[in-house]
Structures are given as structure tokens and as C-alpha cells.
N, C-alpha and C. Protein backbone atom coordinates (compact mmCIF):
# COMPACT_ATOMS: atom_id res chain seq x y z
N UNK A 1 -39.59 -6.77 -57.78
CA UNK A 1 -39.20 -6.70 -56.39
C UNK A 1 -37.68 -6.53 -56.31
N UNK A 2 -37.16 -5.77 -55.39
CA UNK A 2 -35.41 -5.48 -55.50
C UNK A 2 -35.56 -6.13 -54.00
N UNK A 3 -33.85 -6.97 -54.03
CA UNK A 3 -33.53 -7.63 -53.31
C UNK A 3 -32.50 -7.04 -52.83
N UNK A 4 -32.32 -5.64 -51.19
CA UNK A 4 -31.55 -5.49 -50.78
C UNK A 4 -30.57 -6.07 -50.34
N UNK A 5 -29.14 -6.21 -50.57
CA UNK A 5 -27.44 -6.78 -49.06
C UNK A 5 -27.38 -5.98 -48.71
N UNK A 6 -27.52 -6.76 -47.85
CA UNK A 6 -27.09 -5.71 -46.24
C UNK A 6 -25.60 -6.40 -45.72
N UNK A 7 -24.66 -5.22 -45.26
CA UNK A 7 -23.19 -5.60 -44.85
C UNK A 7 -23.35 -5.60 -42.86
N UNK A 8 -23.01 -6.30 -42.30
CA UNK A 8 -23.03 -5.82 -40.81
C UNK A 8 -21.14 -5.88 -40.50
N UNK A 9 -21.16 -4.92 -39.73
CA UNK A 9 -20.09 -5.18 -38.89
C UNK A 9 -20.15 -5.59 -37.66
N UNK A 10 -19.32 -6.50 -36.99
CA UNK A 10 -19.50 -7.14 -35.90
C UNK A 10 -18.62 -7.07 -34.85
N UNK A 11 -18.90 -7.34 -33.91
CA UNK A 11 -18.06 -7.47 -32.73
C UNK A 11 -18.43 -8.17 -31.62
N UNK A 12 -17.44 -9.34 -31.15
CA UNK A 12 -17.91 -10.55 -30.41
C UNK A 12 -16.73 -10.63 -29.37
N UNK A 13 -17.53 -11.30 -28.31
CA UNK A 13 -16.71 -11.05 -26.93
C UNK A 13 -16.23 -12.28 -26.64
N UNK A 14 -15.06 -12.63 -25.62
CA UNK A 14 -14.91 -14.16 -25.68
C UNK A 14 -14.12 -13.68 -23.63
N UNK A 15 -15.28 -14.31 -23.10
CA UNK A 15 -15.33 -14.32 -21.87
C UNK A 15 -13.53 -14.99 -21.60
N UNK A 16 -13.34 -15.90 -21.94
CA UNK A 16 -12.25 -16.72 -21.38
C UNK A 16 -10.84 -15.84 -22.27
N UNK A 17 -10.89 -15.33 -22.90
CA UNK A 17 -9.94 -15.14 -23.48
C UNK A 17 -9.72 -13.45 -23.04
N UNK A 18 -10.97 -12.80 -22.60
CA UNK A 18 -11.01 -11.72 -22.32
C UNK A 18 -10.63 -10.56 -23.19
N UNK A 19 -10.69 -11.01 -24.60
CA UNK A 19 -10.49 -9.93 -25.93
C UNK A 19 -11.76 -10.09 -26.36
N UNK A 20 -11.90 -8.95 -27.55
CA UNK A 20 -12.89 -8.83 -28.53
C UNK A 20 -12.32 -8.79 -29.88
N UNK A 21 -13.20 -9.38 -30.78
CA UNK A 21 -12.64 -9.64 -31.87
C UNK A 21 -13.71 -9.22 -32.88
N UNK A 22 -13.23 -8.18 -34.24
CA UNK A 22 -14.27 -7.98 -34.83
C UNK A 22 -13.83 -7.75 -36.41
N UNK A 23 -15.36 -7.78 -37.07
CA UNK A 23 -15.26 -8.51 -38.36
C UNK A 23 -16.43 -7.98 -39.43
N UNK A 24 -16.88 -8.29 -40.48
CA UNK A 24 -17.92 -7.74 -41.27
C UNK A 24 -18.37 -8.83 -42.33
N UNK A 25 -19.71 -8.65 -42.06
CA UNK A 25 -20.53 -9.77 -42.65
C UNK A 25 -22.04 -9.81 -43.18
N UNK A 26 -22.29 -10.32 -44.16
CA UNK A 26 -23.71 -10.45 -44.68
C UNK A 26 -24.35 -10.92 -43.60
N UNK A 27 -24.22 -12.14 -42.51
CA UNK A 27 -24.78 -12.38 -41.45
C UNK A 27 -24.40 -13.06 -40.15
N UNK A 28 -24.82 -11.81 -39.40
CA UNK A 28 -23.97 -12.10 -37.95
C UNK A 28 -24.22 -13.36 -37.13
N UNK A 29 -25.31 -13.87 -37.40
CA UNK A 29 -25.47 -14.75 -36.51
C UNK A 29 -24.97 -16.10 -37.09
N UNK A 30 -24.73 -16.38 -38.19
CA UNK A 30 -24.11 -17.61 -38.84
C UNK A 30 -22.69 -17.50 -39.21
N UNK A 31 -22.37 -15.94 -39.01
CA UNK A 31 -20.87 -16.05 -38.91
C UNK A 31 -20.34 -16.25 -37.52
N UNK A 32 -20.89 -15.76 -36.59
CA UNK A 32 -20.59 -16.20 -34.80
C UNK A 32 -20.88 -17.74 -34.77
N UNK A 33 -22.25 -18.27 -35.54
CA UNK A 33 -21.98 -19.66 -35.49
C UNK A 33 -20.59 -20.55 -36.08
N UNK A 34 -20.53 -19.68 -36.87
CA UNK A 34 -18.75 -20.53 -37.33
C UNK A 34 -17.55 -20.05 -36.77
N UNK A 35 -17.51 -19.04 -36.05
CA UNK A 35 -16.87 -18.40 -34.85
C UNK A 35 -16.49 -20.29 -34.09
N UNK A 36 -18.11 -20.18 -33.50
CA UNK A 36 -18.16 -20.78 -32.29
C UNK A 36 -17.71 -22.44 -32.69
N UNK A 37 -17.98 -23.23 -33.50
CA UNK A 37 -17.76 -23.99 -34.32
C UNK A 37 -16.10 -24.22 -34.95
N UNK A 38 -15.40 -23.07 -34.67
CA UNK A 38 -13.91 -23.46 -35.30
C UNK A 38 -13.64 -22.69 -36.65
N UNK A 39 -14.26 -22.23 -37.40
CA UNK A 39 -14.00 -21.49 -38.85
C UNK A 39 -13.08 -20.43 -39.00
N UNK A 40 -12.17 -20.12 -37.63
CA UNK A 40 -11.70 -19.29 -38.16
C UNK A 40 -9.94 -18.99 -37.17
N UNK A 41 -9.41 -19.20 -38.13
CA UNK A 41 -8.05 -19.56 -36.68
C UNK A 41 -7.61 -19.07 -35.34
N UNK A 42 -8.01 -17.52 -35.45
CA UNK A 42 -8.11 -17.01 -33.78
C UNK A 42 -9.13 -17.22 -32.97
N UNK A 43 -10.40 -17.35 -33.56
CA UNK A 43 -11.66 -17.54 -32.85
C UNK A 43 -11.66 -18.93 -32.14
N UNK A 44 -11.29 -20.22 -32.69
CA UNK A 44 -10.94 -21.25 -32.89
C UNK A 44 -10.39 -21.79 -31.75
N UNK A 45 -9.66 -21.21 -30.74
CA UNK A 45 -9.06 -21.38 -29.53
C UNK A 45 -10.05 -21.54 -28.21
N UNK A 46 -11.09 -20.78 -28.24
CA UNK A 46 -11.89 -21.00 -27.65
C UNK A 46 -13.58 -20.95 -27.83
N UNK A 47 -14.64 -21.27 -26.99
CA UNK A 47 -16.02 -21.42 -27.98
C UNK A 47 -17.41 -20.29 -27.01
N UNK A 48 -16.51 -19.38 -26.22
CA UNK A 48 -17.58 -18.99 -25.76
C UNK A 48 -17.72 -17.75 -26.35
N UNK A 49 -17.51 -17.43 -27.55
CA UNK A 49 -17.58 -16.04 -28.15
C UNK A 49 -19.42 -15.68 -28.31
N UNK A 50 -19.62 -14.12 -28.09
CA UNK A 50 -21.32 -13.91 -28.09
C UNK A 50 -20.90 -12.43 -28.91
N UNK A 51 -21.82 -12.57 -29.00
CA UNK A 51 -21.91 -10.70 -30.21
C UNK A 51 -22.16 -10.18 -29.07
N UNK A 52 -21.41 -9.17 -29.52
CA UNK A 52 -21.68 -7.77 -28.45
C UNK A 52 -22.27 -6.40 -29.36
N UNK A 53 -22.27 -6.39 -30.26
CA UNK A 53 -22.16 -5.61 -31.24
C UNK A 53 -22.39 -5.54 -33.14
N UNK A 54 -23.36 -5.19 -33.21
CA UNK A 54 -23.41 -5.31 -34.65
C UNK A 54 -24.25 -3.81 -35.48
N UNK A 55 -23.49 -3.52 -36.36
CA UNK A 55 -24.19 -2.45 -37.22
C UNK A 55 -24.61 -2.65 -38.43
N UNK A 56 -25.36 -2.61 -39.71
CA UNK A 56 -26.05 -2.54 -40.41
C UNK A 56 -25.33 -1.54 -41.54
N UNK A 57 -24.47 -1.72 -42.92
CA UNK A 57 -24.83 -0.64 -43.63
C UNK A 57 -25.15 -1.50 -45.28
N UNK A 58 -25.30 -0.50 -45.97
CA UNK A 58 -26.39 -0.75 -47.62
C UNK A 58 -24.58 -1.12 -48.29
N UNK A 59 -23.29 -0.73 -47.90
CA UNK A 59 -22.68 -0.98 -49.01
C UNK A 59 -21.36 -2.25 -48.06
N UNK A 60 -20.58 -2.98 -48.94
CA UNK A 60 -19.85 -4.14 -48.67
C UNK A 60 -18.40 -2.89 -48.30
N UNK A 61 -18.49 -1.90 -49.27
CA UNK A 61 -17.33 -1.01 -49.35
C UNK A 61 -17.19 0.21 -47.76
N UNK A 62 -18.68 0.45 -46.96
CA UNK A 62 -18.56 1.37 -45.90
C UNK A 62 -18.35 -0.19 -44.63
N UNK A 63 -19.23 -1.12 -44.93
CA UNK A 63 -18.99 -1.97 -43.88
C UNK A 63 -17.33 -1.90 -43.32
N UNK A 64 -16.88 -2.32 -44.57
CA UNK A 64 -15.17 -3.07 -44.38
C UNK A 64 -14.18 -1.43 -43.99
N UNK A 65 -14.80 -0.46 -44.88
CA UNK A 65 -14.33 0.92 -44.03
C UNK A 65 -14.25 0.89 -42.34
N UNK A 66 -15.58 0.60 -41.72
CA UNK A 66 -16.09 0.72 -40.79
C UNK A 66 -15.16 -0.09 -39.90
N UNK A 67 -15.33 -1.29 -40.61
CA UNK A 67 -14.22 -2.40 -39.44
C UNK A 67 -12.79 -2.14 -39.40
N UNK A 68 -12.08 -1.50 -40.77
CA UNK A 68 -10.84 -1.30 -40.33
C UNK A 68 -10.49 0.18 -40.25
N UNK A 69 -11.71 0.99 -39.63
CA UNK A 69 -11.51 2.04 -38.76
C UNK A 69 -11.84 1.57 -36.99
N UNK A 70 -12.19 0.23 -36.64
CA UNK A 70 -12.37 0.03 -35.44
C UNK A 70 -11.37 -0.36 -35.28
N UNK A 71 -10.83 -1.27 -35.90
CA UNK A 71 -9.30 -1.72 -35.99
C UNK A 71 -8.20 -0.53 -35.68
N UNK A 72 -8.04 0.22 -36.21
CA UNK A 72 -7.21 1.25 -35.69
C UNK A 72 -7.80 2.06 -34.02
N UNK A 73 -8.90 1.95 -33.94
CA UNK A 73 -9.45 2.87 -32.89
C UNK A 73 -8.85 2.47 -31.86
N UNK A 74 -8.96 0.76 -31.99
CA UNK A 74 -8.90 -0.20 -30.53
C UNK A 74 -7.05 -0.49 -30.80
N UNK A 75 -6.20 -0.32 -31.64
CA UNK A 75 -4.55 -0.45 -31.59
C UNK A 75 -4.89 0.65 -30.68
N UNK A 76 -5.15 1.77 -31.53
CA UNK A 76 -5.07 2.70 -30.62
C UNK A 76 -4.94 3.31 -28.82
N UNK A 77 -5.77 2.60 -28.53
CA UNK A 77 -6.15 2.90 -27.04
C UNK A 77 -5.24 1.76 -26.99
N UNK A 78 -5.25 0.37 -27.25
CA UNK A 78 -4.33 -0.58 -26.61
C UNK A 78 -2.91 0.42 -26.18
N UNK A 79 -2.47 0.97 -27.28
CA UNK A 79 -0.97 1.38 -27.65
C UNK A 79 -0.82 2.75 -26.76
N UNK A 80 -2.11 3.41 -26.32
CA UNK A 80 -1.80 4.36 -25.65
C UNK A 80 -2.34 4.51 -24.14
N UNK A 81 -3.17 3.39 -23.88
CA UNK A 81 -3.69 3.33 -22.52
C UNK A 81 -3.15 2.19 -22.04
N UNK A 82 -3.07 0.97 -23.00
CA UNK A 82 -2.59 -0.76 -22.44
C UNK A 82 -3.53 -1.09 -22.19
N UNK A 83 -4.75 -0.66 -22.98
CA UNK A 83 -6.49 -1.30 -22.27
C UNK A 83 -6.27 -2.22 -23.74
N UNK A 84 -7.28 -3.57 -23.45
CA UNK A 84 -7.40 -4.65 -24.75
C UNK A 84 -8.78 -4.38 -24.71
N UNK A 85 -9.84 -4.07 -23.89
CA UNK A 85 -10.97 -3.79 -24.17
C UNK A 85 -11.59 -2.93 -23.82
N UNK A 86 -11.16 -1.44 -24.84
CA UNK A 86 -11.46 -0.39 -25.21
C UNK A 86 -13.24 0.37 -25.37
N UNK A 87 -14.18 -1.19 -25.53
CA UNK A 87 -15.53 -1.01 -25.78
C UNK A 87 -16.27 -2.11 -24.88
N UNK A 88 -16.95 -1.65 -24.52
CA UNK A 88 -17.88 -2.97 -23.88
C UNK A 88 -19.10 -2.93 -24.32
N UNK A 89 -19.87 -1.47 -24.93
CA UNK A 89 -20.93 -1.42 -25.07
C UNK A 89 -20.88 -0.51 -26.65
N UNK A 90 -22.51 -0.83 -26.82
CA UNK A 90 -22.45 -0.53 -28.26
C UNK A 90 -22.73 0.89 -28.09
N UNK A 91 -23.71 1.26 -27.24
CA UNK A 91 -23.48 2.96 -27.60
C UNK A 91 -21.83 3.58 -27.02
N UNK A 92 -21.01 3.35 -26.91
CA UNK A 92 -19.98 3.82 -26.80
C UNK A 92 -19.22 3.40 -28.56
N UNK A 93 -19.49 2.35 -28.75
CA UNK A 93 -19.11 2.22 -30.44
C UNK A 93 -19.80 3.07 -31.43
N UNK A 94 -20.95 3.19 -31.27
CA UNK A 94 -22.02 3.83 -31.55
C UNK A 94 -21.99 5.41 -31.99
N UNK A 95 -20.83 5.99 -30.60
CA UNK A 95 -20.33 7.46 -30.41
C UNK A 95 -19.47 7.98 -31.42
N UNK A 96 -19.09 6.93 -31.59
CA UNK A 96 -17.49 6.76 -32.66
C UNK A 96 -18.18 6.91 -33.86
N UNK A 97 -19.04 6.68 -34.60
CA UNK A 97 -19.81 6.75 -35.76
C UNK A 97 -20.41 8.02 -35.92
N UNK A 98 -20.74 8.69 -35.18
CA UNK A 98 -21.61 10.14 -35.31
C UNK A 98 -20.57 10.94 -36.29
């Protein structure tokens, strides 16, 4: 039997703080639990963070590609529109991948 990893990339919303913050992980829902919990020093400020967003790939090496090409996407628009939340929805993240 072969035992696939799977990498997700993530992206989680934080109502009060009104940013999104995103990241890549073997699993999204126990890494938002330590989100929400304190694990991580920016997240940590506040506890209402929820996934907005998560993708699926086979390697640790396209995941972390993936996230610090969102990372530039979203400087991006910050630096050229002054928007902090560039995505709200996943098929608009989604677009960016094709």
C-alpha cells in the first residue's frame, strides 16, 4: 500500500483584524487550530481566524512555490492599488493558478 503527502496551501481570514494571512501545510484544519489557539506570533493577536481557502498539491516543493507566489501577488496589489484584501474568494485565487 503507498502512503500519499499531501501539501495544502492556505489562506485564513481574521474578521477583526480585517487581513488575510496565508501559509502551507500537511493539514489545514489543525494548523488553523493552532492559528486559533496562539502558535504562531501574528495569528496570535487575535482568535477569530476561519479558512477561506485551501489547495491541495502531491509535492512540499510546488505547495511552498505556490504560497510565496501569493505572497508577491497580494504585496503586489497592496503596493499598487492600497487594497490589503486583494482575494475574498477562492475562485478568484483559483484564476491565478490556471
Amino acid at each position: 500500500m503507498c502512503l500519499y503527502l499531501m501539501y495544502y496551501v492556505y489562506i485564513i481570514y481574521s474578521d477583526h483584524l480585517g487581513v488575510y494571512y496565508k501559509g502551507f501545510t500537511m493539514n489545514p484544519d489543525e494548523r488553523l487550530k493552532c492559528h486559533l489557539e496562539g502558535g504562531s506570533e501574528f495569528t496570535s493577536r487575535v482568535s477569530d481566524w476561519r479558512l477561506v481557502y485551501s489547495k491541495v498539491f502531491k509535492t512540499n516543493k510546488k505547495a511552498s512555490h505556490i504560497e510565496r507566489l501569493f505572497y508577491f501577488i497580494l504585496f503586489c496589489f497592496k503596493r499598487l492599488f492600497g487594497m490589503n484584501n486583494a482575494y475574498s474568494d477562492s475562485n478568484r485565487i483559483d484564476f491565478l493558478l490556471v
